[in-house]
PDB file of N, CA and C in Angstrom:
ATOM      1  N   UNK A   1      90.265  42.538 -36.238  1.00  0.00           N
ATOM      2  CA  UNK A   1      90.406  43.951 -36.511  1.00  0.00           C
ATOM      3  C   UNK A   1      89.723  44.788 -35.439  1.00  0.00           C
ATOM      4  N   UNK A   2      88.422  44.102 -35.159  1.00  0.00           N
ATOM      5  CA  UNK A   2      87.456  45.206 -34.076  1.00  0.00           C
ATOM      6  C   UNK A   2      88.447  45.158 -32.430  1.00  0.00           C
ATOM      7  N   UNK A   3      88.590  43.951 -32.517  1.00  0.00           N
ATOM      8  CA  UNK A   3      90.077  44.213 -31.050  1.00  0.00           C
ATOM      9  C   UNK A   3      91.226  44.557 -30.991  1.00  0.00           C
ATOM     10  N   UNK A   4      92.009  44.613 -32.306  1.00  0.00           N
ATOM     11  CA  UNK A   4      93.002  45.705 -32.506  1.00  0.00           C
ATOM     12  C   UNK A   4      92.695  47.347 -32.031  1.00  0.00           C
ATOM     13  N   UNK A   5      91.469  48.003 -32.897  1.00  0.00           N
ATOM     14  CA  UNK A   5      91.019  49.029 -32.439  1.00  0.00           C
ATOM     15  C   UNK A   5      90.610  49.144 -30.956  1.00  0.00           C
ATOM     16  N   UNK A   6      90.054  48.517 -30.742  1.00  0.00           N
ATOM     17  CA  UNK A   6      89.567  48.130 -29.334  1.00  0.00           C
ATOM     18  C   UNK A   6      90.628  48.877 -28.211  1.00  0.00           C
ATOM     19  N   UNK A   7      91.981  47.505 -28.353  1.00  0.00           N
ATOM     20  CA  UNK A   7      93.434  48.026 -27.936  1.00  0.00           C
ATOM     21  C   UNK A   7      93.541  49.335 -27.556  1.00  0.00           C
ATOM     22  N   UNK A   8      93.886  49.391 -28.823  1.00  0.00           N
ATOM     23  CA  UNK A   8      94.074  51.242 -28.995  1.00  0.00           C
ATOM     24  C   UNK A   8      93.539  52.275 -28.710  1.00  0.00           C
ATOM     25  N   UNK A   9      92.162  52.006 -28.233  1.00  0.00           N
ATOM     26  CA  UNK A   9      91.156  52.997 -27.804  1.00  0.00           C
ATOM     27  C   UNK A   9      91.284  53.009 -26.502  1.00  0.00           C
ATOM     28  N   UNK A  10      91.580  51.870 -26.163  1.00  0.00           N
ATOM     29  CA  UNK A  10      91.751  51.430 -24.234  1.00  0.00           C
ATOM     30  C   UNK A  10      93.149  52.382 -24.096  1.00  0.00           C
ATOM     31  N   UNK A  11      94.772  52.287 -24.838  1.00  0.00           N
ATOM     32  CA  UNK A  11      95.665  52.526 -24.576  1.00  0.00           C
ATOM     33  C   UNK A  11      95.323  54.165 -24.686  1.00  0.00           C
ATOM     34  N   UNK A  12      94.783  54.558 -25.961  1.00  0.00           N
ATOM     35  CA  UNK A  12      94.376  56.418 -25.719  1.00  0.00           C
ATOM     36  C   UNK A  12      93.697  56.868 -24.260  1.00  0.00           C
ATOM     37  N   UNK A  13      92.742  56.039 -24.147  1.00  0.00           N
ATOM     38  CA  UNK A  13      92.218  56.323 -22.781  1.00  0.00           C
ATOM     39  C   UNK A  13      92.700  56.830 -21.115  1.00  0.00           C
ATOM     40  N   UNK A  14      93.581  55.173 -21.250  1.00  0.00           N
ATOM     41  CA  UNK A  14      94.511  55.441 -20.505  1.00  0.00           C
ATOM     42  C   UNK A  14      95.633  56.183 -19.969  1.00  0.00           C
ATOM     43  N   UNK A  15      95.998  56.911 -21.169  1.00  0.00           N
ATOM     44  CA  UNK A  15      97.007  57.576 -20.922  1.00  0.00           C
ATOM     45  C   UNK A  15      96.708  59.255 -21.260  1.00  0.00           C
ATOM     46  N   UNK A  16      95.437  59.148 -21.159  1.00  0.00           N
ATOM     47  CA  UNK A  16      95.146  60.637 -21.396  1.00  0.00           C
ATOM     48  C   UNK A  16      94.731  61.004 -19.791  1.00  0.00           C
ATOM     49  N   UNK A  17      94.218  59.574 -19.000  1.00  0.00           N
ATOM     50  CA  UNK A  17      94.469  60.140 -17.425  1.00  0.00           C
ATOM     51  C   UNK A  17      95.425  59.877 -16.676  1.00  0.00           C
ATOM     52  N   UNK A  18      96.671  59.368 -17.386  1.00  0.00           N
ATOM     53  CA  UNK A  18      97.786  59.234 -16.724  1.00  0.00           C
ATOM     54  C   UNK A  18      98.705  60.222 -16.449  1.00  0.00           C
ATOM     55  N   UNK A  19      99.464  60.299 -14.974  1.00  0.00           N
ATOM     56  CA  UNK A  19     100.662  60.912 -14.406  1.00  0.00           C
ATOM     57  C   UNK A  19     101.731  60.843 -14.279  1.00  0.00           C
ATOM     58  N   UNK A  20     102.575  61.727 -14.063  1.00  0.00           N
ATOM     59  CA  UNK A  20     104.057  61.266 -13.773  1.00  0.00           C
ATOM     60  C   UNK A  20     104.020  60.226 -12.538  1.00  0.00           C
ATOM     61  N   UNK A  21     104.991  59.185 -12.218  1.00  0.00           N
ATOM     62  CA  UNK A  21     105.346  58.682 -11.316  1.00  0.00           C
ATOM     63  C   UNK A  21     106.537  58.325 -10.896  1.00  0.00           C
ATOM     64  N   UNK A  22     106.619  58.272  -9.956  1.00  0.00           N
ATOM     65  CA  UNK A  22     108.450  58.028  -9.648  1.00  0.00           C
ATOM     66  C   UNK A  22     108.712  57.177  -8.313  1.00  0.00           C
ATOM     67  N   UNK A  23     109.409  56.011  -8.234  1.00  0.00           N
ATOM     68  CA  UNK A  23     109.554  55.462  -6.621  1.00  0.00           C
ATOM     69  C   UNK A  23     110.480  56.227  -6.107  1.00  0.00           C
ATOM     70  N   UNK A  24     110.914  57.680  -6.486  1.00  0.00           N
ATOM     71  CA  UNK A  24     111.434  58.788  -5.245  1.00  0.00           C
ATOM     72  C   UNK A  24     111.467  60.003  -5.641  1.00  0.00           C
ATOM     73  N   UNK A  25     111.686  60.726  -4.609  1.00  0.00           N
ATOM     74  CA  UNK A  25     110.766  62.216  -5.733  1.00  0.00           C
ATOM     75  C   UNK A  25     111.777  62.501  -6.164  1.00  0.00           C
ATOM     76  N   UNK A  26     111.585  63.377  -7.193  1.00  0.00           N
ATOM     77  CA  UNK A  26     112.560  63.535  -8.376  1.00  0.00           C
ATOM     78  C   UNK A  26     112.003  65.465  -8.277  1.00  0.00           C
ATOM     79  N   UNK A  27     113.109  66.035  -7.923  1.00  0.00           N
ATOM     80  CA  UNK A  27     113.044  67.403  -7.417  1.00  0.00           C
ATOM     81  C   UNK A  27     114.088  68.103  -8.727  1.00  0.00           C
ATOM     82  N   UNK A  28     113.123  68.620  -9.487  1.00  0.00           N
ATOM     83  CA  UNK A  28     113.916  69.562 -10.924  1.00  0.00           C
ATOM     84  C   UNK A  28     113.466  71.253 -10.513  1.00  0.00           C
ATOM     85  N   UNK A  29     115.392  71.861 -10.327  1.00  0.00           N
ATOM     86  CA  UNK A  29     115.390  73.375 -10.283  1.00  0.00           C
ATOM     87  C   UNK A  29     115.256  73.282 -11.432  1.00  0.00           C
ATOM     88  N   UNK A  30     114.575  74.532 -11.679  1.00  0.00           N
ATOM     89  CA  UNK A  30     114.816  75.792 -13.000  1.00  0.00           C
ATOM     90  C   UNK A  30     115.154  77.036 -12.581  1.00  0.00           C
ATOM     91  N   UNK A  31     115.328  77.906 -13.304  1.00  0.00           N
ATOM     92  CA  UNK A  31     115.733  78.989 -12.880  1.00  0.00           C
ATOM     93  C   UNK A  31     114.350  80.049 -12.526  1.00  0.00           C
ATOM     94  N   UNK A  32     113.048  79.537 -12.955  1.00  0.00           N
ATOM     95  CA  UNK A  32     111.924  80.139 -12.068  1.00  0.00           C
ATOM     96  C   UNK A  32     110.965  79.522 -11.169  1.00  0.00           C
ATOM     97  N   UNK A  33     111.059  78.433 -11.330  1.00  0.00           N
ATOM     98  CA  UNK A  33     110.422  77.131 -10.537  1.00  0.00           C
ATOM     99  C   UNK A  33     111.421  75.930 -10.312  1.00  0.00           C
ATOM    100  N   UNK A  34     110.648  75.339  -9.620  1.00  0.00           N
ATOM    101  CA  UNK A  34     110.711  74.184  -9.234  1.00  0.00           C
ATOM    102  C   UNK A  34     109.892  72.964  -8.726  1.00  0.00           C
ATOM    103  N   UNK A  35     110.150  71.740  -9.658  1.00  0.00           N
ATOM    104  CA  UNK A  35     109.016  71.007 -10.091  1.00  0.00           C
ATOM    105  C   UNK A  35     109.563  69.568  -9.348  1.00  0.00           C
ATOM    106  N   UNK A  36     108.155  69.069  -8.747  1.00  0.00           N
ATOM    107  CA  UNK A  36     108.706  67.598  -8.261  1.00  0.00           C
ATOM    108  C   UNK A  36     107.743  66.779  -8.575  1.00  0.00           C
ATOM    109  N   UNK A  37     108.092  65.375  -8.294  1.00  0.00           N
ATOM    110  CA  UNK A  37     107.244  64.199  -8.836  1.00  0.00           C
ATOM    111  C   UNK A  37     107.359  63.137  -7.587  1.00  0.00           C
ATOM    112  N   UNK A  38     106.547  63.345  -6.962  1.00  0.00           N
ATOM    113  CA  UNK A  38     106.840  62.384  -5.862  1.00  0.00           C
ATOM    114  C   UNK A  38     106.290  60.483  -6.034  1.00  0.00           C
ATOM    115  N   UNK A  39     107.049  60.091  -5.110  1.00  0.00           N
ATOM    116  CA  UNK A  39     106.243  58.796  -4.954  1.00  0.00           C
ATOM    117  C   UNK A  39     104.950  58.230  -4.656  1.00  0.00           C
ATOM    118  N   UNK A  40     104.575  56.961  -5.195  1.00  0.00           N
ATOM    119  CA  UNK A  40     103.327  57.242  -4.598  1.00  0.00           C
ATOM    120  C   UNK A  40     102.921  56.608  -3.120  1.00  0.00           C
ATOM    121  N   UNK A  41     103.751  55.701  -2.642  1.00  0.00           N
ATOM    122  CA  UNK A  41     103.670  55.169  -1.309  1.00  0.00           C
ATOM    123  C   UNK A  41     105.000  54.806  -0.897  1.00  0.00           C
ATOM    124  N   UNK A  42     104.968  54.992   0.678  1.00  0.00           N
ATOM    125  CA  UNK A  42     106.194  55.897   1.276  1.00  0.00           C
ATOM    126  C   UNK A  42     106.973  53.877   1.010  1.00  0.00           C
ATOM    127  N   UNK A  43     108.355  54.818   1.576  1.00  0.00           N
ATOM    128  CA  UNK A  43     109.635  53.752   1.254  1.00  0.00           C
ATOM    129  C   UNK A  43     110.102  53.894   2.990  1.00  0.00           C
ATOM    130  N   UNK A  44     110.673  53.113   3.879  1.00  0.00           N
ATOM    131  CA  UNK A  44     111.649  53.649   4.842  1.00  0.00           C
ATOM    132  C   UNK A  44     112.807  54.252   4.264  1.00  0.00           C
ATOM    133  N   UNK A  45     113.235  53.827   3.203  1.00  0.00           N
ATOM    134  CA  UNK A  45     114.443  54.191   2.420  1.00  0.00           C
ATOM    135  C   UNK A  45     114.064  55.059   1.546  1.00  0.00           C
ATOM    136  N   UNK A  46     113.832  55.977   1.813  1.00  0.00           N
ATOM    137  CA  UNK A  46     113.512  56.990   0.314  1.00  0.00           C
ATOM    138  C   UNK A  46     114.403  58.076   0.057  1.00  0.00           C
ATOM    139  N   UNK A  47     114.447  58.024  -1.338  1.00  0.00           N
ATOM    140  CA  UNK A  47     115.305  58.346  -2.140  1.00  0.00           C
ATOM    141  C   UNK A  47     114.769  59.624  -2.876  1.00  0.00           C
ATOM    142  N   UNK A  48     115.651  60.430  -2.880  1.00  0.00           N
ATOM    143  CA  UNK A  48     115.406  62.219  -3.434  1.00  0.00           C
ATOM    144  C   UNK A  48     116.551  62.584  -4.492  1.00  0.00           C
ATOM    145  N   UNK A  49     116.011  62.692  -5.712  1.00  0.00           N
ATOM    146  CA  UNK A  49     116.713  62.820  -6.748  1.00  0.00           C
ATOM    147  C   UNK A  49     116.912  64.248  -7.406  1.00  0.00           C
ATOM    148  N   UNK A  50     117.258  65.400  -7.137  1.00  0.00           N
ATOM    149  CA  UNK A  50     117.494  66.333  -7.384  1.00  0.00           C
ATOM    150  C   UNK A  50     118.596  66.383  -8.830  1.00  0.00           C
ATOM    151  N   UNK A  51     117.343  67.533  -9.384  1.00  0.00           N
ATOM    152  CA  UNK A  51     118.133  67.619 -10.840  1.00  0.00           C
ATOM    153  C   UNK A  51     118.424  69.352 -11.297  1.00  0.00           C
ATOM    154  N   UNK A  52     119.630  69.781 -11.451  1.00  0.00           N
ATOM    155  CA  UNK A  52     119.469  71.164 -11.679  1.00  0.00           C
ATOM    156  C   UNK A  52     119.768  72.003 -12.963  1.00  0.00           C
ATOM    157  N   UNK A  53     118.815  72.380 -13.070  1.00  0.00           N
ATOM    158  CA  UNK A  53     118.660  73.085 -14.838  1.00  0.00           C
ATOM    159  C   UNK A  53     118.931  74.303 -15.003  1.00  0.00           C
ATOM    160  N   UNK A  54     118.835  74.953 -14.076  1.00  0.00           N
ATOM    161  CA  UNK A  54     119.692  75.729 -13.883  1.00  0.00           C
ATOM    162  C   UNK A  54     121.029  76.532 -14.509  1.00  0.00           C
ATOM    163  N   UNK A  55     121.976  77.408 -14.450  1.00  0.00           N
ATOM    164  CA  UNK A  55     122.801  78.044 -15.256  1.00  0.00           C
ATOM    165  C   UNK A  55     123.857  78.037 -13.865  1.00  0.00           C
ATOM    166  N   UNK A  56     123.780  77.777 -13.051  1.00  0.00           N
ATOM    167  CA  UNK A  56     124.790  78.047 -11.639  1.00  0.00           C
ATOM    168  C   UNK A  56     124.758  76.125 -10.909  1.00  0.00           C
ATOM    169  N   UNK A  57     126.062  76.448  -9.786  1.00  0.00           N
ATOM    170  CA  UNK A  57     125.670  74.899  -9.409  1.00  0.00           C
ATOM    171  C   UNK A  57     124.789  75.240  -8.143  1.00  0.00           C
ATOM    172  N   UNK A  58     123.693  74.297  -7.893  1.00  0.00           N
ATOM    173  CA  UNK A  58     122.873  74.191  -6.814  1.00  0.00           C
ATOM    174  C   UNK A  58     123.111  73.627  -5.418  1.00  0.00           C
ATOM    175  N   UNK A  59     122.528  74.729  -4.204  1.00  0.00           N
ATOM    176  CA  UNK A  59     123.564  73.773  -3.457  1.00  0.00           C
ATOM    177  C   UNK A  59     121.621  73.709  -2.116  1.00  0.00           C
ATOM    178  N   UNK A  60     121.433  72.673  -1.737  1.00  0.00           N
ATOM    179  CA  UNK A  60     120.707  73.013  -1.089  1.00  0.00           C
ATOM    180  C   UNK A  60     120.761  71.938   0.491  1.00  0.00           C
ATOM    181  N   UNK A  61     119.455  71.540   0.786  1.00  0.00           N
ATOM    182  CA  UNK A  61     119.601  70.705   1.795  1.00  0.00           C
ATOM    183  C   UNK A  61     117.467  69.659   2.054  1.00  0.00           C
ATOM    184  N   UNK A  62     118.403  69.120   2.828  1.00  0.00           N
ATOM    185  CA  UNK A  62     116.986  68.207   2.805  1.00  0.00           C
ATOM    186  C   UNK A  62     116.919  67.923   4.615  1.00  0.00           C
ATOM    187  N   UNK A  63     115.587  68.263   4.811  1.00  0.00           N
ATOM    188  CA  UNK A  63     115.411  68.486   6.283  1.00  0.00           C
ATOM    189  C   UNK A  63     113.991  68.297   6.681  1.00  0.00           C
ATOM    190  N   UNK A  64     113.842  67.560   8.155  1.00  0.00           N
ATOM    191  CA  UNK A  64     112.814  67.030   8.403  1.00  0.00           C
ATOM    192  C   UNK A  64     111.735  68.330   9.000  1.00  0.00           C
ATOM    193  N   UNK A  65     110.491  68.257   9.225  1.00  0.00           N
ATOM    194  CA  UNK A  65     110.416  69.224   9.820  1.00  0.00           C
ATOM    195  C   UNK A  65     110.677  70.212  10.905  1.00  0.00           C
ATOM    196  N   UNK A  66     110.660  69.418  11.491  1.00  0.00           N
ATOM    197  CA  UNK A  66     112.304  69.803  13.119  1.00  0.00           C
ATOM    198  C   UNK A  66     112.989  70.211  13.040  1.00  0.00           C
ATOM    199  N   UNK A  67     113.506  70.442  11.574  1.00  0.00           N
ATOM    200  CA  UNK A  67     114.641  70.916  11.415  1.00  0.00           C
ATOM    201  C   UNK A  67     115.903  70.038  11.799  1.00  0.00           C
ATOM    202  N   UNK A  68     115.694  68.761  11.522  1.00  0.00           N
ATOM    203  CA  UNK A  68     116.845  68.293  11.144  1.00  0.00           C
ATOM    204  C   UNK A  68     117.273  68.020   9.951  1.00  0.00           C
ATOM    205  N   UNK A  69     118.608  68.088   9.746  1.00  0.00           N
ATOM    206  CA  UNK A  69     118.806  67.887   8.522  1.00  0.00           C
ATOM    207  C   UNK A  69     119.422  66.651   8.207  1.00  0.00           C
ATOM    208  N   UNK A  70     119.035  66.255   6.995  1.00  0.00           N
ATOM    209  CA  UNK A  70     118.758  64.903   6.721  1.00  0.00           C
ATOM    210  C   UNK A  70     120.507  63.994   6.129  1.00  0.00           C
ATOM    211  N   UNK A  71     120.787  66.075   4.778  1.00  0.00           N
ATOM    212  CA  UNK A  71     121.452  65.832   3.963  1.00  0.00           C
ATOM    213  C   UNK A  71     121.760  66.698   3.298  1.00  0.00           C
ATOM    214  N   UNK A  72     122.839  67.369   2.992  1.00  0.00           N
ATOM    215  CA  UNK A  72     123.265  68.550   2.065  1.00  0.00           C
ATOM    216  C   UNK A  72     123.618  68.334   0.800  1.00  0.00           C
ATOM    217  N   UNK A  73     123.358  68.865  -0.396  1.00  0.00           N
ATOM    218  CA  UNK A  73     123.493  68.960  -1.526  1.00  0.00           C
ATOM    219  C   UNK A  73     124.456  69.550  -2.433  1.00  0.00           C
ATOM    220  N   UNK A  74     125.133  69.149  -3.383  1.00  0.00           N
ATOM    221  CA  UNK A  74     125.922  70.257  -4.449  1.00  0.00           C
ATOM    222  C   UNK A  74     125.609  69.718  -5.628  1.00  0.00           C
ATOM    223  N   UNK A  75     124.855  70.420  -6.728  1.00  0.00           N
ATOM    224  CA  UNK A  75     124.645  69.746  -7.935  1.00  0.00           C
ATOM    225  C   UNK A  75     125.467  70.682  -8.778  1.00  0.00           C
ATOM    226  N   UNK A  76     125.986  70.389  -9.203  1.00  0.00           N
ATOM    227  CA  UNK A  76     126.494  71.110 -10.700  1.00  0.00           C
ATOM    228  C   UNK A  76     125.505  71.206 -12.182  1.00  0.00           C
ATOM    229  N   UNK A  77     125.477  72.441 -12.344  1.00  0.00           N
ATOM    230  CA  UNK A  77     124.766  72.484 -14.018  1.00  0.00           C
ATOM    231  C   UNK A  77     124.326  71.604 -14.738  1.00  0.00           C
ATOM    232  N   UNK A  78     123.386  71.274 -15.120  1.00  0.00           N
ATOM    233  CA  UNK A  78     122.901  70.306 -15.922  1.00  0.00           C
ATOM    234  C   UNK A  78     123.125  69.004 -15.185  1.00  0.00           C
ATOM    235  N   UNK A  79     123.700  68.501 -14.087  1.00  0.00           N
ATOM    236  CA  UNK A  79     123.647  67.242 -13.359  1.00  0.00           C
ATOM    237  C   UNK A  79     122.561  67.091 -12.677  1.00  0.00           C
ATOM    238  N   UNK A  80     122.598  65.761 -12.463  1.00  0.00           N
ATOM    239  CA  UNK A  80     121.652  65.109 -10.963  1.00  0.00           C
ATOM    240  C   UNK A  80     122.283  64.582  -9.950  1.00  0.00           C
ATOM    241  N   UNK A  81     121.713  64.132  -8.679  1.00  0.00           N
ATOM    242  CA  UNK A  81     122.479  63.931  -7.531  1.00  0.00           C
ATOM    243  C   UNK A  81     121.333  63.170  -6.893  1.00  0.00           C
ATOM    244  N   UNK A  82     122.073  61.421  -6.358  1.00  0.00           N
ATOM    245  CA  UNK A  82     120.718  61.158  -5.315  1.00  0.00           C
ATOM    246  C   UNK A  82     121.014  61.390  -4.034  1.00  0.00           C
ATOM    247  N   UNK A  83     120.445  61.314  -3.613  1.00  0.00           N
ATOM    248  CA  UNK A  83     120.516  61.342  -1.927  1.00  0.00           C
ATOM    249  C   UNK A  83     119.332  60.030  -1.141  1.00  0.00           C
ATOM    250  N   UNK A  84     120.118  59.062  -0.543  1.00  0.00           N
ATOM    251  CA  UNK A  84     118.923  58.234   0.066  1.00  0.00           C
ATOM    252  C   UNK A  84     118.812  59.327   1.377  1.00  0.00           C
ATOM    253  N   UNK A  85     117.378  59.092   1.785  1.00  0.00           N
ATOM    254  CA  UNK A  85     116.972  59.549   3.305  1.00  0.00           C
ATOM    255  C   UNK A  85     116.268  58.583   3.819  1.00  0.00           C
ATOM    256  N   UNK A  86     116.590  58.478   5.381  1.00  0.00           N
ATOM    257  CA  UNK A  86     116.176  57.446   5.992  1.00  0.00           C
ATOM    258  C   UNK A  86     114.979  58.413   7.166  1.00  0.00           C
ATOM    259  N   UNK A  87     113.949  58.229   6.750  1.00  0.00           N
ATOM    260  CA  UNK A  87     112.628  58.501   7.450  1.00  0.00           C
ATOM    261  C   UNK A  87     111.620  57.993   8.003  1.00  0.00           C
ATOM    262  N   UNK A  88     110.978  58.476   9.133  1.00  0.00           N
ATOM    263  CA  UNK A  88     109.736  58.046   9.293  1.00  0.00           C
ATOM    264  C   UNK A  88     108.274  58.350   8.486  1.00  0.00           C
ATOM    265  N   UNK A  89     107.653  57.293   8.614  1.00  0.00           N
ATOM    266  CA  UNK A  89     106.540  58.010   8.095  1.00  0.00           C
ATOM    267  C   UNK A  89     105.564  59.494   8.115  1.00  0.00           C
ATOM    268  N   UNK A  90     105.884  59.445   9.527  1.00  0.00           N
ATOM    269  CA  UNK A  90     105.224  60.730  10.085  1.00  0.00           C
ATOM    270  C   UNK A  90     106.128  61.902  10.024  1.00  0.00           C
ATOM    271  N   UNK A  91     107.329  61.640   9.597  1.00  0.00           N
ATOM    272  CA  UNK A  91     108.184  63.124   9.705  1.00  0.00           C
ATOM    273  C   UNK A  91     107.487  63.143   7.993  1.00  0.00           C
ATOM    274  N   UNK A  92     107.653  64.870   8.310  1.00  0.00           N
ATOM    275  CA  UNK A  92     107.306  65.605   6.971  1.00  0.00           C
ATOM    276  C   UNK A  92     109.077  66.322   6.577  1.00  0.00           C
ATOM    277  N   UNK A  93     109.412  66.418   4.969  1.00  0.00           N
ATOM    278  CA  UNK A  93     110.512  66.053   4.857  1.00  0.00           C
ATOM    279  C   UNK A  93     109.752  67.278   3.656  1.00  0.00           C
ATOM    280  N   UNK A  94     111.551  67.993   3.726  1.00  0.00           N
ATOM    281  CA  UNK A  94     111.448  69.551   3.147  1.00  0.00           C
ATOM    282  C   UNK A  94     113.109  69.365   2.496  1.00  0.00           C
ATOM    283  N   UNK A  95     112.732  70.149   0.863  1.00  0.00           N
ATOM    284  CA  UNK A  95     114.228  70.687   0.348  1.00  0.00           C
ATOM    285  C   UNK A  95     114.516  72.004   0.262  1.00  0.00           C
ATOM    286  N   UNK A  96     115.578  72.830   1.080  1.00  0.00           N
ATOM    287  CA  UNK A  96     115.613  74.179   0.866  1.00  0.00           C
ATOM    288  C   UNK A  96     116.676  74.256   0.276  1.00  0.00           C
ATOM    289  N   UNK A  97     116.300  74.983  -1.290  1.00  0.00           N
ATOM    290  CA  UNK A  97     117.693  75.218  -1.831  1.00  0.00           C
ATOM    291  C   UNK A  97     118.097  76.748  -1.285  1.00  0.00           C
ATOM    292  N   UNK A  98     119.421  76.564  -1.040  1.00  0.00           N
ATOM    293  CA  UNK A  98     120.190  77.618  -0.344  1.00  0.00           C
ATOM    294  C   UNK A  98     121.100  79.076  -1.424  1.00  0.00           C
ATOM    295  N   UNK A  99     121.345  77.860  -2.770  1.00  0.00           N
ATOM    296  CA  UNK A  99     121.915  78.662  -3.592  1.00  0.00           C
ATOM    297  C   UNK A  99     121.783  78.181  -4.656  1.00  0.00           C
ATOM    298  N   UNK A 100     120.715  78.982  -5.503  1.00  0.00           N
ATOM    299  CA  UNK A 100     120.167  80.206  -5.768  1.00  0.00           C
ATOM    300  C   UNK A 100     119.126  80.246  -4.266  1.00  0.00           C
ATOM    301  N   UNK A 101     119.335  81.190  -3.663  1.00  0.00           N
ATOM    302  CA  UNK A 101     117.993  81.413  -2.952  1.00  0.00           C
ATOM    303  C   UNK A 101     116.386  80.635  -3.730  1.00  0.00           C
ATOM    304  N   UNK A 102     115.609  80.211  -2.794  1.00  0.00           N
ATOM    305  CA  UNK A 102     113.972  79.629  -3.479  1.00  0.00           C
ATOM    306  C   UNK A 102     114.048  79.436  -2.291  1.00  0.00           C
ATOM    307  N   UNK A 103     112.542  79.231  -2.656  1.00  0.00           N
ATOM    308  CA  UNK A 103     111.571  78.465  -1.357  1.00  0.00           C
ATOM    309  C   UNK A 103     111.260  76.911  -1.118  1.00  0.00           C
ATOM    310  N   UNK A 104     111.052  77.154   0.384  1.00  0.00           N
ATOM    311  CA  UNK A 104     111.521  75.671   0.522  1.00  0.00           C
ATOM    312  C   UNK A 104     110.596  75.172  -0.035  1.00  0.00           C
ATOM    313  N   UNK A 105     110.527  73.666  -0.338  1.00  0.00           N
ATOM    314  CA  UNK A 105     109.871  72.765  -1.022  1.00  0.00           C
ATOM    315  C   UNK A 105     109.065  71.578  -0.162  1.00  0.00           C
ATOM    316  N   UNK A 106     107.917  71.984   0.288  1.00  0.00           N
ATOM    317  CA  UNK A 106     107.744  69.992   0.993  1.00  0.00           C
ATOM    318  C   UNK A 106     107.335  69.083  -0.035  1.00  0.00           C
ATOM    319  N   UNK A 107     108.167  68.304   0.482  1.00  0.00           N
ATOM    320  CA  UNK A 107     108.016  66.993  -0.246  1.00  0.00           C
ATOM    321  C   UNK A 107     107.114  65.614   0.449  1.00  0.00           C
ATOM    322  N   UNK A 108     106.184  65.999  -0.286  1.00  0.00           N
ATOM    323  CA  UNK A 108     104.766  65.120  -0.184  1.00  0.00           C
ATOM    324  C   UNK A 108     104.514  63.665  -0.947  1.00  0.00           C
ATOM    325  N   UNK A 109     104.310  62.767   0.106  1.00  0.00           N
ATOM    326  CA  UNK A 109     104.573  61.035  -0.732  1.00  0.00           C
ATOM    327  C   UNK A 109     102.694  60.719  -0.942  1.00  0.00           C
ATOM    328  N   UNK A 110     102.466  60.606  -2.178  1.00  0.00           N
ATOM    329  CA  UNK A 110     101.697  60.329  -2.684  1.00  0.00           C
ATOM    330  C   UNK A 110     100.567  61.398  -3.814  1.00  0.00           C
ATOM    331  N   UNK A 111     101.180  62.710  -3.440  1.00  0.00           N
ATOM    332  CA  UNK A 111     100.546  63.505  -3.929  1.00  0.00           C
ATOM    333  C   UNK A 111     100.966  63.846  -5.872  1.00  0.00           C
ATOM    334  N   UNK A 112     100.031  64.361  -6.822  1.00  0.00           N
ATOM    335  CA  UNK A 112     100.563  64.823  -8.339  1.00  0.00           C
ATOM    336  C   UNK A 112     101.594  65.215  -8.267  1.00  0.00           C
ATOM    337  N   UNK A 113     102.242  65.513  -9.174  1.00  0.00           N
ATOM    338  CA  UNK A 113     103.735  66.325  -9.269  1.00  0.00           C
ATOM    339  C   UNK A 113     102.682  67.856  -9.775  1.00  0.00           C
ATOM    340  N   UNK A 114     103.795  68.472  -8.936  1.00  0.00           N
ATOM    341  CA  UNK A 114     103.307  69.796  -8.639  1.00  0.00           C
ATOM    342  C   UNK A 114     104.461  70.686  -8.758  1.00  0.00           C
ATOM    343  N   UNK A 115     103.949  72.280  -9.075  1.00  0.00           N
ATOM    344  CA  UNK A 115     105.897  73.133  -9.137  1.00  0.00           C
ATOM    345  C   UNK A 115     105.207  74.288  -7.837  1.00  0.00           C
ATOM    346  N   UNK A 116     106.874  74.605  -7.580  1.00  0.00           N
ATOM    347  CA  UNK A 116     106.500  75.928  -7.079  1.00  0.00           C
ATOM    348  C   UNK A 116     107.283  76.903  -7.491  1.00  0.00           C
ATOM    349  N   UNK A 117     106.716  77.818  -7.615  1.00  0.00           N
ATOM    350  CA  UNK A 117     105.599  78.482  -7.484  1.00  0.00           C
ATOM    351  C   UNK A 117     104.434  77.803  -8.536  1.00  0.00           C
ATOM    352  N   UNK A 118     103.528  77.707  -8.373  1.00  0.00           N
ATOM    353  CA  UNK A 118     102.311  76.879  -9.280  1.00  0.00           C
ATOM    354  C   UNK A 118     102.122  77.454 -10.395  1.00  0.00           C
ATOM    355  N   UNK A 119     101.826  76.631 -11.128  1.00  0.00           N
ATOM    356  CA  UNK A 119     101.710  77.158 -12.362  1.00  0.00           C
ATOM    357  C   UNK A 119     100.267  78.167 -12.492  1.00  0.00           C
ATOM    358  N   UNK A 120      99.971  79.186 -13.611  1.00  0.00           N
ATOM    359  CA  UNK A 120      99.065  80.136 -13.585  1.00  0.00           C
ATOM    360  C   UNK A 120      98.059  80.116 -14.428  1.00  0.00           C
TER     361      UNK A 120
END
C-alpha cells in the first residue's frame, strides 16, 4: 500500500513540472496569437507542423534567416499541414504567415513552447 501511494506521489510530482514536447515544432495560428512547441534537439530533417484555428485559410512561409525560403504554406480552416525542412544547425529558421498578416515567428529547437505575442 505505502508504494502504491508512493507511485502516485512520484507521478503528481512529475507532471506538475512537466512540458509540452514535440519531435517538430508544432506551430498553432489563432486568430490573436500564435503558439509553438518546439523540439527539443535539432533533427537534419525537421519537420514543422502548422495548425490553423483560425476562421480564414492560412497561407504563410518558412524561411531561413537569409531569407531563403525553405517552403510555402496553404492551410485551410481547422486543418494541419506538415512541411519537412532540410536544415543546418546553425541556420535560424522563421514562419511568416502572410495571410492573415502576423508576425514572423522564430522557431527555436530546444526552447518551452512559447506564443506570440506572449502571454500577459
Amino acid at each position: 500500500m505505502k508504494v502504491l501511494v508512493l507511485i502516485n506521489i512520484l507521478f503528481m510530482v512529475s507532471s506538475i513540472f512537466g512540458y509540452e514536447r514535440s519531435d517538430a515544432f508544432l506551430v498553432t495560428a489563432y486568430s490573436n496569437k500564435i503558439a509553438v512547441v518546439a523540439p527539443q534537439k535539432f533533427d537534419p530533417r525537421l519537420n514543422v507542423i502548422v495548425v490553423n484555428k483560425t476562421l480564414i485559410t492560412l497561407l504563410g512561409k518558412i524561411e531561413t534567416g537569409e531569407g531563403k525560403v525553405l517552403s510555402y504554406i496553404s492551410v485551410p480552416s481547422g486543418k494541419s499541414q506538415s512541411v519537412e525542412v532540410g536544415t543546418k544547425l546553425k541556420d535560424k529558421i522563421y514562419f511568416v504567415p502572410m495571410a492573415p498578416a502576423f508576425q514572423t515567428v522564430q522557431l527555436n529547437v530546444g526552447s518551452k513552447p512559447y506564443e506570440i505575442p506572449p502571454k500577459e
